[in-house]
C-alpha atoms as a PDB file:
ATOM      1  CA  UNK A   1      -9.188  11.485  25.845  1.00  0.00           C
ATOM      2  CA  UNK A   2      -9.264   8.063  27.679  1.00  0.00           C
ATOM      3  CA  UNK A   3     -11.870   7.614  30.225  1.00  0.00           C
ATOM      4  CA  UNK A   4      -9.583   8.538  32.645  1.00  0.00           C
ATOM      5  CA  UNK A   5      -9.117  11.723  31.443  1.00  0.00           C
ATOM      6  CA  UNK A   6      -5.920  10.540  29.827  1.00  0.00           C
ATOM      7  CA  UNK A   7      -4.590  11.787  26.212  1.00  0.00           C
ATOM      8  CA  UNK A   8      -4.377   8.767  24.057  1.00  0.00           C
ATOM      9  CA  UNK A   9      -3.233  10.075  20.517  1.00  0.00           C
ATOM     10  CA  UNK A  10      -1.927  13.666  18.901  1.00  0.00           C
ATOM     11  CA  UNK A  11      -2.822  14.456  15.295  1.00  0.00           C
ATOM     12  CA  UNK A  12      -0.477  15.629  12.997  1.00  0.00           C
ATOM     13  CA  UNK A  13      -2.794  18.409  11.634  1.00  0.00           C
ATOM     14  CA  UNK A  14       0.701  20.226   9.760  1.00  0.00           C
ATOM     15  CA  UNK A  15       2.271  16.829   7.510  1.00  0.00           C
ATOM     16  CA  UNK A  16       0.793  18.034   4.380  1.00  0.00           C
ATOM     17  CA  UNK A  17       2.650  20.910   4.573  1.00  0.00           C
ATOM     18  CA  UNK A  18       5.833  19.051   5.108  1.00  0.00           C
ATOM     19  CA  UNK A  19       5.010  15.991   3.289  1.00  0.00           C
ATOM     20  CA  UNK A  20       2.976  15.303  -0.117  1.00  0.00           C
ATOM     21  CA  UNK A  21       0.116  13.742   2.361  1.00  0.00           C
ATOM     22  CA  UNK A  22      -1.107  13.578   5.423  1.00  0.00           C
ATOM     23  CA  UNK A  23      -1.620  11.760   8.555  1.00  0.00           C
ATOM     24  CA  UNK A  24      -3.666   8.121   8.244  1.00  0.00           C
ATOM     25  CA  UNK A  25      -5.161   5.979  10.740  1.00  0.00           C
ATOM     26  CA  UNK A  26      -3.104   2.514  11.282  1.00  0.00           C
ATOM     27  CA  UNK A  27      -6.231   0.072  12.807  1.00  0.00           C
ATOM     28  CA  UNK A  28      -4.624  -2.484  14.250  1.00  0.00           C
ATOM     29  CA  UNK A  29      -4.181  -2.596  17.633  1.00  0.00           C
ATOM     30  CA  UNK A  30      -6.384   0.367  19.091  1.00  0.00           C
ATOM     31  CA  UNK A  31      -9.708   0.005  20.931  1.00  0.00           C
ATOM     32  CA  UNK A  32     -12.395   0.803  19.591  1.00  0.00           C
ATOM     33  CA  UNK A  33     -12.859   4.035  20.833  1.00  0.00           C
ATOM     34  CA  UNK A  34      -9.248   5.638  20.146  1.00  0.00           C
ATOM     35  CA  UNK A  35      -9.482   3.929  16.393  1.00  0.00           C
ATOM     36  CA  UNK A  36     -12.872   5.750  16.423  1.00  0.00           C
ATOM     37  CA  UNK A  37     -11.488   8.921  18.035  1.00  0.00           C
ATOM     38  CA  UNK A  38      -8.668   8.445  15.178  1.00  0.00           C
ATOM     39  CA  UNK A  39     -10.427   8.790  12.401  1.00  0.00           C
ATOM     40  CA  UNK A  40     -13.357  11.184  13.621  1.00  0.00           C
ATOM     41  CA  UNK A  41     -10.475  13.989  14.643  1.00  0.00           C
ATOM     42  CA  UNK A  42      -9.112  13.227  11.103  1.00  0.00           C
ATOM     43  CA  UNK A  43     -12.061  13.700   9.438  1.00  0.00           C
ATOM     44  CA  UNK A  44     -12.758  16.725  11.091  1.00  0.00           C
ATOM     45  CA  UNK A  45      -9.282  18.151  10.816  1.00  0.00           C
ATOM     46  CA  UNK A  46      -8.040  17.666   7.117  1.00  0.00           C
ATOM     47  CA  UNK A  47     -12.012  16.365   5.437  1.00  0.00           C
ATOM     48  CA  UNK A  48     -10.576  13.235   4.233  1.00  0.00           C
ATOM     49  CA  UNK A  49      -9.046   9.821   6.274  1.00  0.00           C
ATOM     50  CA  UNK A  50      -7.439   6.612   5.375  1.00  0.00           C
ATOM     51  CA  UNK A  51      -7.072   3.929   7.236  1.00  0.00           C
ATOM     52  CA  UNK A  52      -5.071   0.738   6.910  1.00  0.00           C
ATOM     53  CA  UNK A  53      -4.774  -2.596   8.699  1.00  0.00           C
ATOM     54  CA  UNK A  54      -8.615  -2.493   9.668  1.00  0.00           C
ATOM     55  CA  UNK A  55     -10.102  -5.955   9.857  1.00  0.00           C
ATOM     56  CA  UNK A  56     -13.500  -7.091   9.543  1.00  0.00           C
ATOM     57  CA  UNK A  57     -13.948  -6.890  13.133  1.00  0.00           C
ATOM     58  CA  UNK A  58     -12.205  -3.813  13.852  1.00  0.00           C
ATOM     59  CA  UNK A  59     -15.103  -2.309  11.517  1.00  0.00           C
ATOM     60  CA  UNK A  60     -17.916  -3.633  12.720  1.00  0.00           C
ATOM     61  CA  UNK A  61     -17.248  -1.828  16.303  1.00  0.00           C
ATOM     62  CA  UNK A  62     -17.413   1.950  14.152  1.00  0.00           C
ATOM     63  CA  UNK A  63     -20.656   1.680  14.257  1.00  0.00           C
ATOM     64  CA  UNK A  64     -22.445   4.769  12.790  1.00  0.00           C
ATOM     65  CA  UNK A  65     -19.072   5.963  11.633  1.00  0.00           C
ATOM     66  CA  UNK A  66     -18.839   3.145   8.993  1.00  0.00           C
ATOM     67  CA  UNK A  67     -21.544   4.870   6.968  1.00  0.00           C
ATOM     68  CA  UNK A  68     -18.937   7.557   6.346  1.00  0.00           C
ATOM     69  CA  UNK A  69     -16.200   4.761   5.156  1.00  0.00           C
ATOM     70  CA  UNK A  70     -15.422   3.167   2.139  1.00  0.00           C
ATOM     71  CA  UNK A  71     -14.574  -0.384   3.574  1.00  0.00           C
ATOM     72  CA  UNK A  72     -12.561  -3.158   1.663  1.00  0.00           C
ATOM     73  CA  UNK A  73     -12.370  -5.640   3.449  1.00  0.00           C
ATOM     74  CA  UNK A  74      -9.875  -7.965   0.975  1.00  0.00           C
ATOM     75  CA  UNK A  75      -7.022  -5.089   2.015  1.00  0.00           C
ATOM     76  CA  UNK A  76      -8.441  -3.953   5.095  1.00  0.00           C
ATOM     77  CA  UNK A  77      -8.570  -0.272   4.533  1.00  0.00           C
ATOM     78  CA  UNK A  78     -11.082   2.174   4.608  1.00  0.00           C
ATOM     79  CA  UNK A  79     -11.393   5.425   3.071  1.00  0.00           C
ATOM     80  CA  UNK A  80     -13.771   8.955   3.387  1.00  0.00           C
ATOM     81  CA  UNK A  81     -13.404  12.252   1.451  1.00  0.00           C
ATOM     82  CA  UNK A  82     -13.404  13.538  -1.786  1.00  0.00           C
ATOM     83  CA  UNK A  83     -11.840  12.145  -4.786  1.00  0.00           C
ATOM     84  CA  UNK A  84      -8.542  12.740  -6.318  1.00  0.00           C
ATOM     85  CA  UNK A  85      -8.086  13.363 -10.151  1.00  0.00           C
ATOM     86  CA  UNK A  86      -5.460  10.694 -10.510  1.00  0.00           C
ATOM     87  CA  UNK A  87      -2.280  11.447 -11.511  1.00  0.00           C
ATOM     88  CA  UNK A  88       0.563   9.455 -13.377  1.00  0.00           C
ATOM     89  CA  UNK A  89       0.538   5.593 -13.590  1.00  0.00           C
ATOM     90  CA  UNK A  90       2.106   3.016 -11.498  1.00  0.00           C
ATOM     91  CA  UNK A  91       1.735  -0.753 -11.843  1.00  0.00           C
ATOM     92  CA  UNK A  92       0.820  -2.968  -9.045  1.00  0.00           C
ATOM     93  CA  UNK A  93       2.252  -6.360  -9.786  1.00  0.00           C
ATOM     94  CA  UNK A  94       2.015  -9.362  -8.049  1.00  0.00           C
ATOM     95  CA  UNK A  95       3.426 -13.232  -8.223  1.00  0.00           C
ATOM     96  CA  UNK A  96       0.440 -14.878  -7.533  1.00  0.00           C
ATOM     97  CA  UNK A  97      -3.245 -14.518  -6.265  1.00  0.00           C
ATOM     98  CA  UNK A  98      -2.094 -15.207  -2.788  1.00  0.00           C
ATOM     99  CA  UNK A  99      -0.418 -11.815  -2.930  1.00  0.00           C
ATOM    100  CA  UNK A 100      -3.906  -9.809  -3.917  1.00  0.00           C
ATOM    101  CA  UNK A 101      -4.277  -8.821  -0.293  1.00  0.00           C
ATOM    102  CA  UNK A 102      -1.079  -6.695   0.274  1.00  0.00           C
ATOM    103  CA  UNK A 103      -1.255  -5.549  -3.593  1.00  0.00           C
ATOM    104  CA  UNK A 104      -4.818  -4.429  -3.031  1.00  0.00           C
ATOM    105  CA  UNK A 105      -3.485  -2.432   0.237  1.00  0.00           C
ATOM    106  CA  UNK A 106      -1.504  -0.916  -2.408  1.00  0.00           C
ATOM    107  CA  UNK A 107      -4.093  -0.282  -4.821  1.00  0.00           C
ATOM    108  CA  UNK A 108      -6.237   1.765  -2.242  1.00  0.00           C
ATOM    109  CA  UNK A 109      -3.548   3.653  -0.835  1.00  0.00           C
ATOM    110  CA  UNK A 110      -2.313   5.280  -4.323  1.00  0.00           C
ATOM    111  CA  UNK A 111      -5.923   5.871  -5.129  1.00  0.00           C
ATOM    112  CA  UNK A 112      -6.303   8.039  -1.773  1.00  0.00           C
ATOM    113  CA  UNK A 113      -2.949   9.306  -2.628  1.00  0.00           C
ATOM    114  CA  UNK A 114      -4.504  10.492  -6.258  1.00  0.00           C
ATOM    115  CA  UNK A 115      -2.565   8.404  -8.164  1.00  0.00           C
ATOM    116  CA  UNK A 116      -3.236   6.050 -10.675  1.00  0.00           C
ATOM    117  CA  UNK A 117      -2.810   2.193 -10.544  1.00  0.00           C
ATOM    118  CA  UNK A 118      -2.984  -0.436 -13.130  1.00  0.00           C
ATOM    119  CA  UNK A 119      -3.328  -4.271 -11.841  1.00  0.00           C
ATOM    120  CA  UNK A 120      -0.696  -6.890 -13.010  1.00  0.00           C
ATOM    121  CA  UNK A 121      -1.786  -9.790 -11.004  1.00  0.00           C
ATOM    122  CA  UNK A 122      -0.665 -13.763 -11.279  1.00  0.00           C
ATOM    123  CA  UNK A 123       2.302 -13.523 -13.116  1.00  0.00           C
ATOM    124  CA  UNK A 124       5.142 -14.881 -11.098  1.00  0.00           C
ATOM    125  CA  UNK A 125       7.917 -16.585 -12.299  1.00  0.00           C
ATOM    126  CA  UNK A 126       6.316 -20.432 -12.047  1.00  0.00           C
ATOM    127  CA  UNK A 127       4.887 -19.467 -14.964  1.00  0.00           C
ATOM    128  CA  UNK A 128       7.354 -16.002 -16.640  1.00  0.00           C
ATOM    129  CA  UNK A 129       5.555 -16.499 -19.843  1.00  0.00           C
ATOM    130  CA  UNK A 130       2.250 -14.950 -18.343  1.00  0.00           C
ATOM    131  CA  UNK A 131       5.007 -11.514 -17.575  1.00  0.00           C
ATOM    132  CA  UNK A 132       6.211 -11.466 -20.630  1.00  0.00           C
ATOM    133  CA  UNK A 133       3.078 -11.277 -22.121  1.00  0.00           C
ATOM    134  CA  UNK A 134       2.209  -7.854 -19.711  1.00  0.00           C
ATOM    135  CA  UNK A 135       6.071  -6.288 -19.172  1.00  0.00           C
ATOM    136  CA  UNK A 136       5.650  -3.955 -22.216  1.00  0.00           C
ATOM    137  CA  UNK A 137       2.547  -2.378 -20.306  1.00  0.00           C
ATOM    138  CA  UNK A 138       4.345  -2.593 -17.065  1.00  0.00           C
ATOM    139  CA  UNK A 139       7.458  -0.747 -18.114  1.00  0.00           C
ATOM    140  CA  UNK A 140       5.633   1.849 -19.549  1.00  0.00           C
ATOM    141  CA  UNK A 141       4.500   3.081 -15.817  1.00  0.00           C
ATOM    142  CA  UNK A 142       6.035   5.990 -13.900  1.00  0.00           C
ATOM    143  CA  UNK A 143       6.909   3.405 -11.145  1.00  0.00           C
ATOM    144  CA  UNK A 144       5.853  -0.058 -10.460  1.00  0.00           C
ATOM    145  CA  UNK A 145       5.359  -2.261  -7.433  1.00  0.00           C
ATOM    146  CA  UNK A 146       5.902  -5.934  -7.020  1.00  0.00           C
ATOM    147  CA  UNK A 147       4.444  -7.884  -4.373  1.00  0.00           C
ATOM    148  CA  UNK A 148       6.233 -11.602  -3.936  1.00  0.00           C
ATOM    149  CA  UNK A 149       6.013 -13.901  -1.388  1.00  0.00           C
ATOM    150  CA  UNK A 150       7.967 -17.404  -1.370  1.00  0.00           C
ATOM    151  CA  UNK A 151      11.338 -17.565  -3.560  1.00  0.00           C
ATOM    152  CA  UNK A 152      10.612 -13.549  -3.663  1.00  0.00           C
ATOM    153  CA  UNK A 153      12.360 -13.491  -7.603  1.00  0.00           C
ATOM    154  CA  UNK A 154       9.574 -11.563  -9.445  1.00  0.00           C
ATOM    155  CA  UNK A 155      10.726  -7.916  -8.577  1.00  0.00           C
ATOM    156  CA  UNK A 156      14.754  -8.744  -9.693  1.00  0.00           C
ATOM    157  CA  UNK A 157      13.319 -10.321 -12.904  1.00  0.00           C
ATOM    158  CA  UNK A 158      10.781  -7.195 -13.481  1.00  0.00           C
ATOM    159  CA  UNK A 159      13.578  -4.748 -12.875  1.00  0.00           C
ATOM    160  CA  UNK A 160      15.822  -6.509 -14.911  1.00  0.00           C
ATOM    161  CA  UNK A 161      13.505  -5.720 -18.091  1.00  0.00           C
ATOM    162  CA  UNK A 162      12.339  -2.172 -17.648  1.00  0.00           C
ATOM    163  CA  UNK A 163      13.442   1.120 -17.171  1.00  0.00           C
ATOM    164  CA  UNK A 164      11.165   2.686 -14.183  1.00  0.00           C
ATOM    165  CA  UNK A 165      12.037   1.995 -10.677  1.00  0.00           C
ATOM    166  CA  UNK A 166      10.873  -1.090  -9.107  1.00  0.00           C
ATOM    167  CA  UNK A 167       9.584  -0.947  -5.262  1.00  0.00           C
ATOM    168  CA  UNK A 168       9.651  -4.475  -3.849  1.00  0.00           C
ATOM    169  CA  UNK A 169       7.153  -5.846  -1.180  1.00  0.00           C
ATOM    170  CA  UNK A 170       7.781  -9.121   0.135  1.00  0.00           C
ATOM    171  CA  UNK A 171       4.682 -10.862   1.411  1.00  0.00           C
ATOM    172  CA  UNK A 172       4.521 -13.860   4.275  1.00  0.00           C
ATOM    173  CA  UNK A 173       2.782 -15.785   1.705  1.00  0.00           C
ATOM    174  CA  UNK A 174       5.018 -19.367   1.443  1.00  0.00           C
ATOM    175  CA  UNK A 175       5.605 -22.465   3.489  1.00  0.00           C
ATOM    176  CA  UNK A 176       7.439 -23.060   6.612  1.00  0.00           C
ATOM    177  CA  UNK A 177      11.136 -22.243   5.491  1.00  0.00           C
ATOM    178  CA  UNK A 178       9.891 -18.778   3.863  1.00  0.00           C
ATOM    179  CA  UNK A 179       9.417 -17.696   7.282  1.00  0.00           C
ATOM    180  CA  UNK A 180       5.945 -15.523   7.022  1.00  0.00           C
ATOM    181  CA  UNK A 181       7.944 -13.223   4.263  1.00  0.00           C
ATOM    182  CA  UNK A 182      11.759 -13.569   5.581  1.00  0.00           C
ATOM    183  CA  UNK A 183      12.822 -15.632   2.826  1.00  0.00           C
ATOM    184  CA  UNK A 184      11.469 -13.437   0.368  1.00  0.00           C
ATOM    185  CA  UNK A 185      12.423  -9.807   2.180  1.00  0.00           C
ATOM    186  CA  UNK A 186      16.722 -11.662   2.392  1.00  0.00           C
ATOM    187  CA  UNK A 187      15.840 -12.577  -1.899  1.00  0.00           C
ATOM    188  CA  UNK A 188      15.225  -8.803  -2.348  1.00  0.00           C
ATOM    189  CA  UNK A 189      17.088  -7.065  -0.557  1.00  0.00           C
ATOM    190  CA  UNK A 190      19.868  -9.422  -2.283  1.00  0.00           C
ATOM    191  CA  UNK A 191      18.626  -8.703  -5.664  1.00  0.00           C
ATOM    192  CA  UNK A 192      21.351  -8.129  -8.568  1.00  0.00           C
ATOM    193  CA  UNK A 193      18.781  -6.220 -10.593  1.00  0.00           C
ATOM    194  CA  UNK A 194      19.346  -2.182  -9.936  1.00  0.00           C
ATOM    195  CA  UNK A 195      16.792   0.258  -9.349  1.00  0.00           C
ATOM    196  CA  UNK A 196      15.255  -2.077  -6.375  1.00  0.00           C
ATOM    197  CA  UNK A 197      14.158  -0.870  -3.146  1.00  0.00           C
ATOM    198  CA  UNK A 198      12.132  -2.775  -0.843  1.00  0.00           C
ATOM    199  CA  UNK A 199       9.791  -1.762   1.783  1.00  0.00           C
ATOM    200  CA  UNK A 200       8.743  -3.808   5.070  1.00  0.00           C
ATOM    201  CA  UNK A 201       7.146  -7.734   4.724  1.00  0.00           C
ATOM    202  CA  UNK A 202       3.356  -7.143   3.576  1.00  0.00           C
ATOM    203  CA  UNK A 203       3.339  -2.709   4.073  1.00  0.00           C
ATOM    204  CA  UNK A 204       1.447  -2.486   0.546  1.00  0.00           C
ATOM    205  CA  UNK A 205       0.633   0.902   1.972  1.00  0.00           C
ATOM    206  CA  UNK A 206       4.599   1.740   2.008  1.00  0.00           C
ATOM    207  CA  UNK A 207       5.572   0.923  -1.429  1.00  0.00           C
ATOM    208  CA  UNK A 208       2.359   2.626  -2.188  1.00  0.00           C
ATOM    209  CA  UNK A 209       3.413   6.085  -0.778  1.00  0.00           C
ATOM    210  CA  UNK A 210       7.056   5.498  -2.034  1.00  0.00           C
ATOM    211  CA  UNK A 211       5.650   5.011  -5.606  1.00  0.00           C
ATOM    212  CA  UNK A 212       3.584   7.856  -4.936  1.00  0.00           C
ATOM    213  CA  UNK A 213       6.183  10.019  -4.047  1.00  0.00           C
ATOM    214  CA  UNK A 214       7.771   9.565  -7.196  1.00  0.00           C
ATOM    215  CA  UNK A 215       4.493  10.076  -9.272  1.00  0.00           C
ATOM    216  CA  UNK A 216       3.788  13.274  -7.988  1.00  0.00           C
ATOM    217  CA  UNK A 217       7.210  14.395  -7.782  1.00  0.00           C
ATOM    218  CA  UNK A 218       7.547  13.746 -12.160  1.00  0.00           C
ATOM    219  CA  UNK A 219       4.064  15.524 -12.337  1.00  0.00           C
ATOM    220  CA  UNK A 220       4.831  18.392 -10.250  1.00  0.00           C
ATOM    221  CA  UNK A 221       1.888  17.951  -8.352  1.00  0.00           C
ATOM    222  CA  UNK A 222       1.103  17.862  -4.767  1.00  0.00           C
ATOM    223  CA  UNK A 223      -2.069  16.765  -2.440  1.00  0.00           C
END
């Protein structure tokens, strides 16, 4: 409740059993009490939380509650519960270094999710030798995610040389004309490459759940 006596938020206690997962936290933009609130009726209801888009900041203002979390703070996510056996494989790939923040979102999230990910990173298409030298490994994953900013190319060129379905994440990594991700969100969305779909500028968390999805859906497992 607010101070006022108010209901601020409304858990979703039943999406496991109409989903693979459940209901995470999204940090940004709450006080610090409802994010708090958040995560402690979480917690409490389902024994486990995940939370995304939780800055530095945001964390330091938990105060004894971050003793309970797992904080990152390169993807901003935090995690409490027990561990998942991990499941499957999916590749995280990314075009440069610049894109290690939404990648690492991703990372997190499939771990939470129990699935496993291998790391691809730095091998954009400035310099495709350094994917050649990795797309035998990377095709050999249940699912695999690209994370692009700028020209946005990499996940048309990865899809275009393997057989497992390719989720795109642009990333507002670029100069002025790539529009903090536009440019590279239009490139794959317009990709000629099949087996492409693309999730929302930066949501590593997104592609992560997608790619998730189709993990545990070839394993016959569910969380």
């Amino acid at each position: 409740m607010n101070r006022d006596g108010k209901q601020f938020y409304n858990l979703d206690r039943n999406r496991k059993e109409r989903r693979l997962f459940g209901e995470v936290v999204y940090g940004e933009n709450k006080a610090p009490e409802h994010l708090k609130a958040c995560i402690e009726g979480l917690l409490e209801a389902q024994s486990e939380v995940f939370v995304t888009r939780l800055s530095p900041a945001a964390y330091e203002k938990l105060g004894e509650l971050k003793e309970k979390l797992d904080y990152d703070p390169l993807s901003e996510t935090a995690v409490a519960g027990t561990k998942k056996e991990p499941v499957g494989s999916v590749a995280v790939v990314t075009a440069g270094t610049a894109d290690s923040k939404v990648a690492e979102e991703c990372v997190r999230s499939l771990a939470y999710f129990g699935v496993k990910a291998e790391r691809y990173y730095d091998v954009g298409v400035a310099g495709i030798h350094r994917l050649f030298e990795k797309i035998d490994a990377i095709g050999r994953s249940d699912a695999i995610v690209v994370c692009a900013g700028m020209d946005g190319a990499l996940p048309s060129v990865v899809a275009g040389l393997v057989t497992s379905p390719v989720i795109a994440v642009p990333t507002s990594v670029g100069y002025g004309a790539s529009f903090n991700g536009v440019a590279a969100l239009l490139s794959m969305l317009n990709s000629c490459a099949e087996g492409v779909a693309v999730v929302n500028i930066d949501n590593g968390y997104g592609a992560a759940y997608m790619a998730a999805e189709i993990v545990c859906k070839m394993n016959q497992k569910t969380r």
